[in-house]
PDB file of N, CA and C in Angstrom:
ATOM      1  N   UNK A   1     -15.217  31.067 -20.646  1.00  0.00           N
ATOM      2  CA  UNK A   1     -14.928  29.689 -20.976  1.00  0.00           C
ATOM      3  C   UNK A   1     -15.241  28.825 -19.758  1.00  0.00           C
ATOM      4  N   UNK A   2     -15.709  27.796 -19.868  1.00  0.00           N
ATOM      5  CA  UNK A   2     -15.961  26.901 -19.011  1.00  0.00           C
ATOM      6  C   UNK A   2     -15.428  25.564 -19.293  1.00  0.00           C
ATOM      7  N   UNK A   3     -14.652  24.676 -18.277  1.00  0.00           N
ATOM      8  CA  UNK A   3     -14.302  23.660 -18.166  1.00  0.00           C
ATOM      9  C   UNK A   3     -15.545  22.349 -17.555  1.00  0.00           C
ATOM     10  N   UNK A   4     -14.986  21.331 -18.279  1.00  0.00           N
ATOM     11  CA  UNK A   4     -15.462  19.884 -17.760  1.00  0.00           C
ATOM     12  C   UNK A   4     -14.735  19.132 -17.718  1.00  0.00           C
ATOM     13  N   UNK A   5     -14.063  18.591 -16.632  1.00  0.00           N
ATOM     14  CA  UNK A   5     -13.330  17.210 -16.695  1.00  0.00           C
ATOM     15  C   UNK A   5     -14.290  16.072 -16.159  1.00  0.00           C
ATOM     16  N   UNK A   6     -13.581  14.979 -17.170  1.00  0.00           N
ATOM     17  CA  UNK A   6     -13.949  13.663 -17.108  1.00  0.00           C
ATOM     18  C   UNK A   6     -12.616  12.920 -16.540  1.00  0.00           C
ATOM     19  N   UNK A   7     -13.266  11.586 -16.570  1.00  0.00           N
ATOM     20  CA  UNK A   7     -11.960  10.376 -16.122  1.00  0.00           C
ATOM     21  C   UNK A   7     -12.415   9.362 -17.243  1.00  0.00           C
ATOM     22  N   UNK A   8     -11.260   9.079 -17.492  1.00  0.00           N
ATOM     23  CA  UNK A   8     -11.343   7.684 -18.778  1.00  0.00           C
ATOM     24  C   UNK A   8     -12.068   6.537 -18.909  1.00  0.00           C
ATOM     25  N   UNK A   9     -12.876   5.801 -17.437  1.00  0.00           N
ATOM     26  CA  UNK A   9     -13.550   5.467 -17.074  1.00  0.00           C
ATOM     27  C   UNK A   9     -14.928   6.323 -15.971  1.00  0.00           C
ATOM     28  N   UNK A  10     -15.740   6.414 -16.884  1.00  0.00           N
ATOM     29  CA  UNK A  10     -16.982   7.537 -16.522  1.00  0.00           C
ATOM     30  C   UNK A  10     -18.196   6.325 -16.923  1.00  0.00           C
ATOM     31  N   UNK A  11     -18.446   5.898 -15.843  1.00  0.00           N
ATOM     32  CA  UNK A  11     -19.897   5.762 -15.695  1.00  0.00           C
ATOM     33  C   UNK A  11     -21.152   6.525 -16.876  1.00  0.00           C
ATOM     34  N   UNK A  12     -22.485   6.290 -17.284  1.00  0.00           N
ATOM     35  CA  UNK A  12     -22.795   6.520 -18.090  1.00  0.00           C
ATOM     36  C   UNK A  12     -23.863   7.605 -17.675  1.00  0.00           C
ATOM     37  N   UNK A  13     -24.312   7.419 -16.174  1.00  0.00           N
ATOM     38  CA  UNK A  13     -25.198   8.917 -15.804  1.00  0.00           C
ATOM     39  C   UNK A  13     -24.095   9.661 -15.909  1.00  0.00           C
ATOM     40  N   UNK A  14     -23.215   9.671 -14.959  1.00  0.00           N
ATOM     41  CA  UNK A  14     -22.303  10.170 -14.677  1.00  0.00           C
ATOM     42  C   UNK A  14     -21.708  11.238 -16.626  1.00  0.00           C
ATOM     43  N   UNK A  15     -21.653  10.615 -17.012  1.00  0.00           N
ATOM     44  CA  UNK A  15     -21.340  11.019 -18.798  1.00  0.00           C
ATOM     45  C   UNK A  15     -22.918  12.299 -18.687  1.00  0.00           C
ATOM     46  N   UNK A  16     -23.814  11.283 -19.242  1.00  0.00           N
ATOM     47  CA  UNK A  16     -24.773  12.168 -19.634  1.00  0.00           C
ATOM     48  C   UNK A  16     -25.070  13.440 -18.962  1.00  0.00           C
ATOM     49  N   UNK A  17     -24.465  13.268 -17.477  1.00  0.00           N
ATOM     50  CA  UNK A  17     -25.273  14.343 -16.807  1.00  0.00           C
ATOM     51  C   UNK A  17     -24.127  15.475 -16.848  1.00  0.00           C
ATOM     52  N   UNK A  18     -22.756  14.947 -17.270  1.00  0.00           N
ATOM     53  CA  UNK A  18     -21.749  16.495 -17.745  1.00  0.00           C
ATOM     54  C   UNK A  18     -22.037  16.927 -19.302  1.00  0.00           C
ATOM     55  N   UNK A  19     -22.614  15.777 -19.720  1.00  0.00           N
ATOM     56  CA  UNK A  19     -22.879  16.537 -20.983  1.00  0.00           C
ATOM     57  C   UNK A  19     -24.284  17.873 -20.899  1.00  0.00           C
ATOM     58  N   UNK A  20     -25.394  17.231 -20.389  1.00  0.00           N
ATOM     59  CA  UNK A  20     -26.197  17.946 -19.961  1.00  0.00           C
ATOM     60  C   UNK A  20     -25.906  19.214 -19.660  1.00  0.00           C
ATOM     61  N   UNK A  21     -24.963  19.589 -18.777  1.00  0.00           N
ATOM     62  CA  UNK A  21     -24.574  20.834 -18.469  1.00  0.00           C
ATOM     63  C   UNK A  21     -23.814  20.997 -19.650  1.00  0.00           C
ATOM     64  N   UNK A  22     -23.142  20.735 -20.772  1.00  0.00           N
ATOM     65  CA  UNK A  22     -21.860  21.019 -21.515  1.00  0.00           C
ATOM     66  C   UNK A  22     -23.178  21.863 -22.558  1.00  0.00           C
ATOM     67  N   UNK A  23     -24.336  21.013 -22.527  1.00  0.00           N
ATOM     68  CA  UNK A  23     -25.233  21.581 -24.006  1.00  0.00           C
ATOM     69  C   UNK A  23     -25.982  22.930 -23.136  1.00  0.00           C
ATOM     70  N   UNK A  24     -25.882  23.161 -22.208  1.00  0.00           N
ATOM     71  CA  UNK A  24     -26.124  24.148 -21.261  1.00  0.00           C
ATOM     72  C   UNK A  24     -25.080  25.483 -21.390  1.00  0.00           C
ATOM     73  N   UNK A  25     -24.117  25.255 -20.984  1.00  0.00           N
ATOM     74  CA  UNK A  25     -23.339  25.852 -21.311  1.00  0.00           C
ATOM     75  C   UNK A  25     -22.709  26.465 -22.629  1.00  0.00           C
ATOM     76  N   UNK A  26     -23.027  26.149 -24.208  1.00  0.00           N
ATOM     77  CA  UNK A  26     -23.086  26.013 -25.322  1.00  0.00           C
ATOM     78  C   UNK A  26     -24.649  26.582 -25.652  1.00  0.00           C
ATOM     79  N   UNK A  27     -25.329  26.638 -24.752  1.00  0.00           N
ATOM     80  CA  UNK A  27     -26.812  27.491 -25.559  1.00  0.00           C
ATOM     81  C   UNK A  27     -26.465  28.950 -25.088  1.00  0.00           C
ATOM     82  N   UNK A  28     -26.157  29.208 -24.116  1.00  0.00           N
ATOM     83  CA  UNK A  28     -25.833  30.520 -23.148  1.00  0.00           C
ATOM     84  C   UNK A  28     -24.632  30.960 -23.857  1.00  0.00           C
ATOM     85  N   UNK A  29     -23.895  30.188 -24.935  1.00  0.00           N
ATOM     86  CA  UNK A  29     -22.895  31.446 -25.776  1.00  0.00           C
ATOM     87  C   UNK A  29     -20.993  30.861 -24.921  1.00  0.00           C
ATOM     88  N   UNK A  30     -21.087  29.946 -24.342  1.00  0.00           N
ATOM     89  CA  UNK A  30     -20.130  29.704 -23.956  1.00  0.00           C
ATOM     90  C   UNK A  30     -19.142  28.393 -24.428  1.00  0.00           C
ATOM     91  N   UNK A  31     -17.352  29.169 -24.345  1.00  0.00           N
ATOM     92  CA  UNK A  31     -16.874  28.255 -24.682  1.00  0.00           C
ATOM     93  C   UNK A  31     -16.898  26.789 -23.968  1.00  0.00           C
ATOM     94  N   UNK A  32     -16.171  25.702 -24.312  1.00  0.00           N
ATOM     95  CA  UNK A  32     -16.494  24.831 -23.320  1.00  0.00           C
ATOM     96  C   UNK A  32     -14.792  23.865 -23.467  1.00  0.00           C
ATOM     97  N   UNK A  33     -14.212  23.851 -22.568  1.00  0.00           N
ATOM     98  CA  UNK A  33     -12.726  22.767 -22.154  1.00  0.00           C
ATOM     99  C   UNK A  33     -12.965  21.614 -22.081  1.00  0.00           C
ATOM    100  N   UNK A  34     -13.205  20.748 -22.663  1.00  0.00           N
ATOM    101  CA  UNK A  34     -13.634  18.970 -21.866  1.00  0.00           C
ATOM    102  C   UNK A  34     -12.326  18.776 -21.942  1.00  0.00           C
ATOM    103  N   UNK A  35     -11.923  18.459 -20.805  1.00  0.00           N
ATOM    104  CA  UNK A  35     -10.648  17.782 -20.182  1.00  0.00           C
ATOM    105  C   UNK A  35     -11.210  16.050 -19.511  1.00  0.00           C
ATOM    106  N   UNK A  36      -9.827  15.251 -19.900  1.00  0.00           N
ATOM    107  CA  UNK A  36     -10.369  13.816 -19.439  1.00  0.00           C
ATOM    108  C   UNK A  36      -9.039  13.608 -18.803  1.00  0.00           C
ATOM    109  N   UNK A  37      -9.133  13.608 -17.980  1.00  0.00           N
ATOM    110  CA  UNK A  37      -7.627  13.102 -16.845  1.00  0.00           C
ATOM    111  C   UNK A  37      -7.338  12.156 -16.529  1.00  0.00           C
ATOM    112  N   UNK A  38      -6.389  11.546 -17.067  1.00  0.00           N
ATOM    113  CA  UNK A  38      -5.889  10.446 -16.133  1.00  0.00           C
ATOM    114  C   UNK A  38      -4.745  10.466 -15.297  1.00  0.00           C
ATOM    115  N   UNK A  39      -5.067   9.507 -13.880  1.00  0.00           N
ATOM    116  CA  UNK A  39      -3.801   9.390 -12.763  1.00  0.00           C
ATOM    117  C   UNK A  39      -3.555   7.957 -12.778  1.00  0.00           C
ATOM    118  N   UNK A  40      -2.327   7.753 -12.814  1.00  0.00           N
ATOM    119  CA  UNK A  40      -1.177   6.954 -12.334  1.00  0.00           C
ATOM    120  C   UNK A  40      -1.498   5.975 -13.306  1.00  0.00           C
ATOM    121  N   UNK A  41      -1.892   4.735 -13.296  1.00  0.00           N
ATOM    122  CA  UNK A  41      -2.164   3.901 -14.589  1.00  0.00           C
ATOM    123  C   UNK A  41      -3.236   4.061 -15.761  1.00  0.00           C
ATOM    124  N   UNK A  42      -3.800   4.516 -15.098  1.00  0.00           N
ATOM    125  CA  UNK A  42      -4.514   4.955 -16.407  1.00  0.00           C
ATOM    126  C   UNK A  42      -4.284   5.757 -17.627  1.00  0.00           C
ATOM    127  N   UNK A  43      -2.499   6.369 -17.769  1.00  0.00           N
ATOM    128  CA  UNK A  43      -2.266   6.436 -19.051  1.00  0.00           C
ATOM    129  C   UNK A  43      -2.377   4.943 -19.654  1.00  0.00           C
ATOM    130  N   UNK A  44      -1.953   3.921 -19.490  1.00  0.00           N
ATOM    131  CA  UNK A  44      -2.020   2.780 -20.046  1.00  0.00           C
ATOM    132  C   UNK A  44      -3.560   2.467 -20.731  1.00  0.00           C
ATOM    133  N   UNK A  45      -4.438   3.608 -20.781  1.00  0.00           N
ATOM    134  CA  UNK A  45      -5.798   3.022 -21.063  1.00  0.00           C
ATOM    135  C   UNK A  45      -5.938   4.374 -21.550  1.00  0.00           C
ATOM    136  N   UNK A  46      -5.159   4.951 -22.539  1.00  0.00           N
ATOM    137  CA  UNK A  46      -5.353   6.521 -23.373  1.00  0.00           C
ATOM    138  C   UNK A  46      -6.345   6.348 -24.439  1.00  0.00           C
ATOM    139  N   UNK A  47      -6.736   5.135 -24.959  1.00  0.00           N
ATOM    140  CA  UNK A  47      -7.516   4.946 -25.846  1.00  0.00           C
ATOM    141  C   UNK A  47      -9.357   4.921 -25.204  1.00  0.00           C
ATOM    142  N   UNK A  48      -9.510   4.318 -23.835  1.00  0.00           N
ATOM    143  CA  UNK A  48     -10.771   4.872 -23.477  1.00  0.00           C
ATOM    144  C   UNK A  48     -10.933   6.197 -23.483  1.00  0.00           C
ATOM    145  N   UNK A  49      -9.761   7.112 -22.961  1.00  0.00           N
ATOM    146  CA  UNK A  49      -9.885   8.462 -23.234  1.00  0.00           C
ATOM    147  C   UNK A  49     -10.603   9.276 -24.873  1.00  0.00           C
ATOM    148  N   UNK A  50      -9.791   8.584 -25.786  1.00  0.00           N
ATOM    149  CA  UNK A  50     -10.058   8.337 -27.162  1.00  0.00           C
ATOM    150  C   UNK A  50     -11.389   8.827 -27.114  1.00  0.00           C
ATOM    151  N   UNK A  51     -11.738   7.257 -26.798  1.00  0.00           N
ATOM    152  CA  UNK A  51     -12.789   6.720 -27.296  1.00  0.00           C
ATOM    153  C   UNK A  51     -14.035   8.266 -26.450  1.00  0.00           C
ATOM    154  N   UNK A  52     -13.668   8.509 -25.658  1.00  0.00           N
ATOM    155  CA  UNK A  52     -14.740   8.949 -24.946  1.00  0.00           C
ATOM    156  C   UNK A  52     -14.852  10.427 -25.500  1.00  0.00           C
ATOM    157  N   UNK A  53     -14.024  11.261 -25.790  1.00  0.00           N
ATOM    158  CA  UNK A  53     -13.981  12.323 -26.328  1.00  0.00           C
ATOM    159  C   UNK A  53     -14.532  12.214 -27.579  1.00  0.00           C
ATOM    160  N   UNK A  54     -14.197  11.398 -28.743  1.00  0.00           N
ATOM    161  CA  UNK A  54     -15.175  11.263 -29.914  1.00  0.00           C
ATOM    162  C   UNK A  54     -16.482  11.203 -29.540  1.00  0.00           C
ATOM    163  N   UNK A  55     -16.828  10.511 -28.876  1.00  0.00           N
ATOM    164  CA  UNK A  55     -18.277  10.046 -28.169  1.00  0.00           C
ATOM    165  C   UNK A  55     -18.688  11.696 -27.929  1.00  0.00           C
ATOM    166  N   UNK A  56     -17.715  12.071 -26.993  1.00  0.00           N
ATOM    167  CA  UNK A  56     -18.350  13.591 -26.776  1.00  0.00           C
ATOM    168  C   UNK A  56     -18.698  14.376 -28.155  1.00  0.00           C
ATOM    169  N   UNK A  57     -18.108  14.380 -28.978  1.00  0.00           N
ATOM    170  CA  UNK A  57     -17.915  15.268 -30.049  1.00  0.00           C
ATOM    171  C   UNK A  57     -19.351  14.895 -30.830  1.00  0.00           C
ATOM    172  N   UNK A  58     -19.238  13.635 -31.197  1.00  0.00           N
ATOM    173  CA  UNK A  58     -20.752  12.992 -31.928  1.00  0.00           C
ATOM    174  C   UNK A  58     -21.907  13.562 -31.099  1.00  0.00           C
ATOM    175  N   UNK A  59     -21.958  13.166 -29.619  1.00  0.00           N
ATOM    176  CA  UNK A  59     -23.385  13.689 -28.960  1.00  0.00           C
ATOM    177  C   UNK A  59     -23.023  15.048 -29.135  1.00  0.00           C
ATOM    178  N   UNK A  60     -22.596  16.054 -29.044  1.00  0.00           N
ATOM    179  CA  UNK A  60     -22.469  17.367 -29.564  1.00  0.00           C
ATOM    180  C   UNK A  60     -22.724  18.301 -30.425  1.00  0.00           C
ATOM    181  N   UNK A  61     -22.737  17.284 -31.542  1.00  0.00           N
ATOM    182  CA  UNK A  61     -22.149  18.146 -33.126  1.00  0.00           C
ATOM    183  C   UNK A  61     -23.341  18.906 -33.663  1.00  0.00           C
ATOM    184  N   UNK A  62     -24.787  18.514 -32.827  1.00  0.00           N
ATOM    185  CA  UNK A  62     -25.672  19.488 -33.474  1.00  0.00           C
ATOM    186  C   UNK A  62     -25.486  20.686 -32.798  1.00  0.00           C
ATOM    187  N   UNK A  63     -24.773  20.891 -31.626  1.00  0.00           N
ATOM    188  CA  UNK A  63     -24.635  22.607 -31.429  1.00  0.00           C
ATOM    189  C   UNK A  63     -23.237  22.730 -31.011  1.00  0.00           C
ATOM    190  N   UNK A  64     -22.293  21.943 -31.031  1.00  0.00           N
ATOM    191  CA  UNK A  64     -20.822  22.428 -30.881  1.00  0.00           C
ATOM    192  C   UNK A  64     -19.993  22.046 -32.456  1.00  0.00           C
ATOM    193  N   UNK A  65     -19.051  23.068 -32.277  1.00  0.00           N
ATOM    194  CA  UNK A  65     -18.107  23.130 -33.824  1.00  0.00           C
ATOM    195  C   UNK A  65     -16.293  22.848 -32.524  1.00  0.00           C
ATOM    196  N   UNK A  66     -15.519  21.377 -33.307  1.00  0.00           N
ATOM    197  CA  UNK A  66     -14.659  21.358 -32.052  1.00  0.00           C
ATOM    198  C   UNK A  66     -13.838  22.568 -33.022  1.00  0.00           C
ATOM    199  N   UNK A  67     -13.412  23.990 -31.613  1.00  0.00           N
ATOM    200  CA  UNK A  67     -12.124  24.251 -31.930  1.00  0.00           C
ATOM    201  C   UNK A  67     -10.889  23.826 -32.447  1.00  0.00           C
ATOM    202  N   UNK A  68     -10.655  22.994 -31.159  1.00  0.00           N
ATOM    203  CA  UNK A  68      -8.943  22.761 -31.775  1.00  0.00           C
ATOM    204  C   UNK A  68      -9.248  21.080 -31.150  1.00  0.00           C
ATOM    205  N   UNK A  69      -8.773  20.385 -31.947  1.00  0.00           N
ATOM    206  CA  UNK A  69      -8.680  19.084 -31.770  1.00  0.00           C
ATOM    207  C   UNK A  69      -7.657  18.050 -31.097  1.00  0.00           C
ATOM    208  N   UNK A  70      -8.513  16.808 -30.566  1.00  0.00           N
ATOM    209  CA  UNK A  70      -8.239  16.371 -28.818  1.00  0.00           C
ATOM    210  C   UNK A  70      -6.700  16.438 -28.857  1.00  0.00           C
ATOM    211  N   UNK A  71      -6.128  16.707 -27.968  1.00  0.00           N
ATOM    212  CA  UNK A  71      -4.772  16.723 -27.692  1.00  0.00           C
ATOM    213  C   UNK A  71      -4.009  16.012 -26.294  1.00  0.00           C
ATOM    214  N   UNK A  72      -3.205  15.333 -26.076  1.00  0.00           N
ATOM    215  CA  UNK A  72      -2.386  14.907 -25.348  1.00  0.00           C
ATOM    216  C   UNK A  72      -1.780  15.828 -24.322  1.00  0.00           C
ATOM    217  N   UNK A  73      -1.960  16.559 -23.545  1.00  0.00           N
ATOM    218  CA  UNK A  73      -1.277  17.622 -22.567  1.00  0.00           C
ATOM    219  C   UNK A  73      -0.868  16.888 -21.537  1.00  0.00           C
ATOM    220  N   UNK A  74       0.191  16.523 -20.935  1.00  0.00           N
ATOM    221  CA  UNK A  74       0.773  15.878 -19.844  1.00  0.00           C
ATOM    222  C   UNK A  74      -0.212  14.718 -19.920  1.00  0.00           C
ATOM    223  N   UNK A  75      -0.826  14.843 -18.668  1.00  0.00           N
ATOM    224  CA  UNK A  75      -1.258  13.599 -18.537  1.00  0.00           C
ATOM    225  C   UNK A  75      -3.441  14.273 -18.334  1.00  0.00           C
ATOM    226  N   UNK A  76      -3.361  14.786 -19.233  1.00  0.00           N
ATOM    227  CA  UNK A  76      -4.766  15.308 -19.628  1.00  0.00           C
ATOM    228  C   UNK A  76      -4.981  15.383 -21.074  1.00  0.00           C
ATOM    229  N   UNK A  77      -6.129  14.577 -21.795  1.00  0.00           N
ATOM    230  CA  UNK A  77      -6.846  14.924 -23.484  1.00  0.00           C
ATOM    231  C   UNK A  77      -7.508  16.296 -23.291  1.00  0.00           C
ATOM    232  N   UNK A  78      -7.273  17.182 -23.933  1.00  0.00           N
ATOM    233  CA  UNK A  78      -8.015  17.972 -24.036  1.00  0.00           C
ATOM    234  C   UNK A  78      -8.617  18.636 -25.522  1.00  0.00           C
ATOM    235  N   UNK A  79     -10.154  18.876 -25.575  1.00  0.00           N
ATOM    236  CA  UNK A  79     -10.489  19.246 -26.718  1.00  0.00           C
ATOM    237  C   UNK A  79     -11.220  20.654 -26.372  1.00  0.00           C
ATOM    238  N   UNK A  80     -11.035  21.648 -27.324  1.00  0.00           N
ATOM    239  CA  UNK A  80     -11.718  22.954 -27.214  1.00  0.00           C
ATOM    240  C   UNK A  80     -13.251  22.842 -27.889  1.00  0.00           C
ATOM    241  N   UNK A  81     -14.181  23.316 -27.157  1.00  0.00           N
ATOM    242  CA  UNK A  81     -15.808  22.927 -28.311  1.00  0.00           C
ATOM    243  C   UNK A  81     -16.087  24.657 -28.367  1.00  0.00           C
ATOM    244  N   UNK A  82     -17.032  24.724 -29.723  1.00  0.00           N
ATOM    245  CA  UNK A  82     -17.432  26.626 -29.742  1.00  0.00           C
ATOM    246  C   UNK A  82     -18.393  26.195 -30.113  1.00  0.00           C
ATOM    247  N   UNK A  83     -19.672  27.257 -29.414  1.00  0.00           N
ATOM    248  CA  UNK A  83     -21.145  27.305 -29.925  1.00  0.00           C
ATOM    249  C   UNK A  83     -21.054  27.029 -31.488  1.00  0.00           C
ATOM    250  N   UNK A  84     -22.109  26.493 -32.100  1.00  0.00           N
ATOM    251  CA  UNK A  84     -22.373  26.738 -33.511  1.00  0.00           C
ATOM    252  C   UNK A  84     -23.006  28.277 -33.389  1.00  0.00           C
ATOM    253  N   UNK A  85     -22.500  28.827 -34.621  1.00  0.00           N
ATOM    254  CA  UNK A  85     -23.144  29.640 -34.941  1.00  0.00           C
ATOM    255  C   UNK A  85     -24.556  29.866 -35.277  1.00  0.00           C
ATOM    256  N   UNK A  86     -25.377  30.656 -34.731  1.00  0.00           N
ATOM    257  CA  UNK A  86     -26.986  30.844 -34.680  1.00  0.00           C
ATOM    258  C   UNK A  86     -27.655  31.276 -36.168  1.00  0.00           C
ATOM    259  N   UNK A  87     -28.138  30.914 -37.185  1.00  0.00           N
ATOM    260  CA  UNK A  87     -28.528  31.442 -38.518  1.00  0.00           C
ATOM    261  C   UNK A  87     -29.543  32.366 -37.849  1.00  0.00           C
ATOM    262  N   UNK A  88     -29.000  34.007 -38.822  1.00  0.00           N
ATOM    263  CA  UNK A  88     -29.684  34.971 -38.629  1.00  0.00           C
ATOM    264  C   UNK A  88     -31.176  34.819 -39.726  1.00  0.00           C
ATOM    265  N   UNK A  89     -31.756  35.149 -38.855  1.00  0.00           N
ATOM    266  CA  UNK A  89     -33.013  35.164 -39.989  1.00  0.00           C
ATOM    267  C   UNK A  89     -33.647  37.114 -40.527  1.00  0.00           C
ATOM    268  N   UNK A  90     -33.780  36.835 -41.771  1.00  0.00           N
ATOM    269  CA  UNK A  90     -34.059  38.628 -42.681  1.00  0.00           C
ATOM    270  C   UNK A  90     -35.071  38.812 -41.665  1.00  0.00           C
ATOM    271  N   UNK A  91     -36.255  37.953 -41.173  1.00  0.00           N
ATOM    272  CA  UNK A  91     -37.392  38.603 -40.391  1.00  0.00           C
ATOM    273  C   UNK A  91     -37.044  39.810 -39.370  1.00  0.00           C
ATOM    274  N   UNK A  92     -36.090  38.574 -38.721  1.00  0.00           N
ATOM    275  CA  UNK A  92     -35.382  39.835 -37.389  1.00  0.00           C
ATOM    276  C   UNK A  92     -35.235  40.645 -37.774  1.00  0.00           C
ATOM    277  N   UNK A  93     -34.137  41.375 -39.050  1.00  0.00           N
ATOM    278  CA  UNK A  93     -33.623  42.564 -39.220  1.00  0.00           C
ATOM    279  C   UNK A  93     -35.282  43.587 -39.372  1.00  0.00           C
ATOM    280  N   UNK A  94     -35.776  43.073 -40.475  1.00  0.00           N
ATOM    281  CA  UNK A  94     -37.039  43.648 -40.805  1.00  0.00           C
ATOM    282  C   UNK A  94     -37.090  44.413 -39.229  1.00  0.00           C
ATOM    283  N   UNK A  95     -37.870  43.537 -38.503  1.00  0.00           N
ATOM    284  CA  UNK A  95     -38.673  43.797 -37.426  1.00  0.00           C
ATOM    285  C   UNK A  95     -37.472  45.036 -36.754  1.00  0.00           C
ATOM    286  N   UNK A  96     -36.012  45.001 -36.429  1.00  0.00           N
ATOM    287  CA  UNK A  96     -35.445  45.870 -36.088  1.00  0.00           C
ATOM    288  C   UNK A  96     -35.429  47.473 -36.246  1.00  0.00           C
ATOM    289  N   UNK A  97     -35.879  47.246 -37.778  1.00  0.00           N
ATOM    290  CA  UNK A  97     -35.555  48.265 -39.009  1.00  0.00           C
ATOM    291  C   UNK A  97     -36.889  49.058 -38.804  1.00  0.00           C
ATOM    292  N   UNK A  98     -38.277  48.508 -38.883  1.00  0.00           N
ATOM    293  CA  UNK A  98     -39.653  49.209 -38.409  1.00  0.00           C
ATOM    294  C   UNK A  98     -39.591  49.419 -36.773  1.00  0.00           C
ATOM    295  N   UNK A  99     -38.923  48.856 -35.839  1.00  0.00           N
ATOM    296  CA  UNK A  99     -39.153  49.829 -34.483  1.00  0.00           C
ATOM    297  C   UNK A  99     -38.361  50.980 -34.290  1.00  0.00           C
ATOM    298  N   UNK A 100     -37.414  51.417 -35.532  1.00  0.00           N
ATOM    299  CA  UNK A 100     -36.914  52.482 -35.460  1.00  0.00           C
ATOM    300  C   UNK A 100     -37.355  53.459 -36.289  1.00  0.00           C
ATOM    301  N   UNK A 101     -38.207  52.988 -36.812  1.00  0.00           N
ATOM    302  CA  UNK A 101     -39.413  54.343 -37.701  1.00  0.00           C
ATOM    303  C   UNK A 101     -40.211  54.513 -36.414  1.00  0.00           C
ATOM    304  N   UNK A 102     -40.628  56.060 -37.316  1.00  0.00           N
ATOM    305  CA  UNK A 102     -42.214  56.492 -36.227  1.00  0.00           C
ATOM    306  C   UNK A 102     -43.493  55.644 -36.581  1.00  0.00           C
ATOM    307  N   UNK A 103     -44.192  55.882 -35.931  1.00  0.00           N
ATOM    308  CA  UNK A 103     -45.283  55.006 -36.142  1.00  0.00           C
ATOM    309  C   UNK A 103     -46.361  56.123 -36.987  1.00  0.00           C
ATOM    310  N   UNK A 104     -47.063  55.768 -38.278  1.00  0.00           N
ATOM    311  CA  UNK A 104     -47.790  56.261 -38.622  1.00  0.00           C
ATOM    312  C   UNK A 104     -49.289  55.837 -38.233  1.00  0.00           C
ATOM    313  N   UNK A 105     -50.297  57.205 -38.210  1.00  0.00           N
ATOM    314  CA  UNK A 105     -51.516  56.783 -38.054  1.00  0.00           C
ATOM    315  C   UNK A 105     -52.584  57.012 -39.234  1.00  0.00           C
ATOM    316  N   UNK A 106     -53.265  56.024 -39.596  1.00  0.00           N
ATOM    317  CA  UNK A 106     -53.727  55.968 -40.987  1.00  0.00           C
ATOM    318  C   UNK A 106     -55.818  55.997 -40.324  1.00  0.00           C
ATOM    319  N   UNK A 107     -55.808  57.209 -41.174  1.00  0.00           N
ATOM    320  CA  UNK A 107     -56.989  58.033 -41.316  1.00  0.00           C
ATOM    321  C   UNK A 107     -58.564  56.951 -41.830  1.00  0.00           C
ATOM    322  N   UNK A 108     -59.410  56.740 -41.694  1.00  0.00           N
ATOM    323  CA  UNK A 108     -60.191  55.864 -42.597  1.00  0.00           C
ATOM    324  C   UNK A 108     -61.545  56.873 -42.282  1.00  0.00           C
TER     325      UNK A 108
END
C-alpha cells in the first residue's frame, strides 16, 4: 500500500504531479491512501478538502475503484483507491494452453 498526502489548499502542479505518481502507483498493482491533512485552521475549510478528494476520485476513475469512502479521521480525510481490475482476454489463456503442449513437426 502506498500513501499520498495532500493539504486542502494544493496548488495545481503541485495536484497533478501527486496524481501522476498515484496513476503510477495503480498500474504496478498497488493500493493507494490519499490522505489530505489539515493543521490548526484549516479544519474550518473541510469542504476544500471535500472538494479536492472528489476531484481526485473523477481524475482517477478510469483505473481506480474507491475502496472505502472519504472519511473524517481526526484531523485527516482519508479515502482508500484499488487498481481496477485488468479484463482477462481468452487469447492469453489460448496462448498459455499451446506452450504447454509439445511442439509438433509436420512432414510436407
Amino acid at each position: 500500500m502506498k500513501e499520498i498526502h495532500f493539504r486542502p489548499i494544493t496548488d495545481e502542479h503541485d495536484y497533478q504531479f501527486k496524481v501522476k505518481h498515484i496513476r503510477e502507483f495503480l498500474e504496478e498493482g498497488d493500493k493507494v491512501k490519499a490522505t489530505v491533512k489539515f493543521r490548526g485552521r484549516e479544519m474550518m475549510y473541510q469542504d476544500a478538502g471535500w472538494k479536492l478528494v472528489e476531484k481526485l476520485k473523477q481524475d482517477l476513475q478510469d483505473l481506480a475503484v474507491v475502496e472505502s469512502q472519504p472519511k473524517l479521521e481526526g484531523k485527516s480525510l482519508v479515502t482508500m483507491l484499488l487498481p481496477k481490475p485488468k479484463p482477462k482476454s481468452k487469447s492469453g489463456v489460448k496462448v498459455a494452453q499451446n506452450e504447454n503442449q509439445p511442439q509438433r513437426r509436420q512432414e510436407v
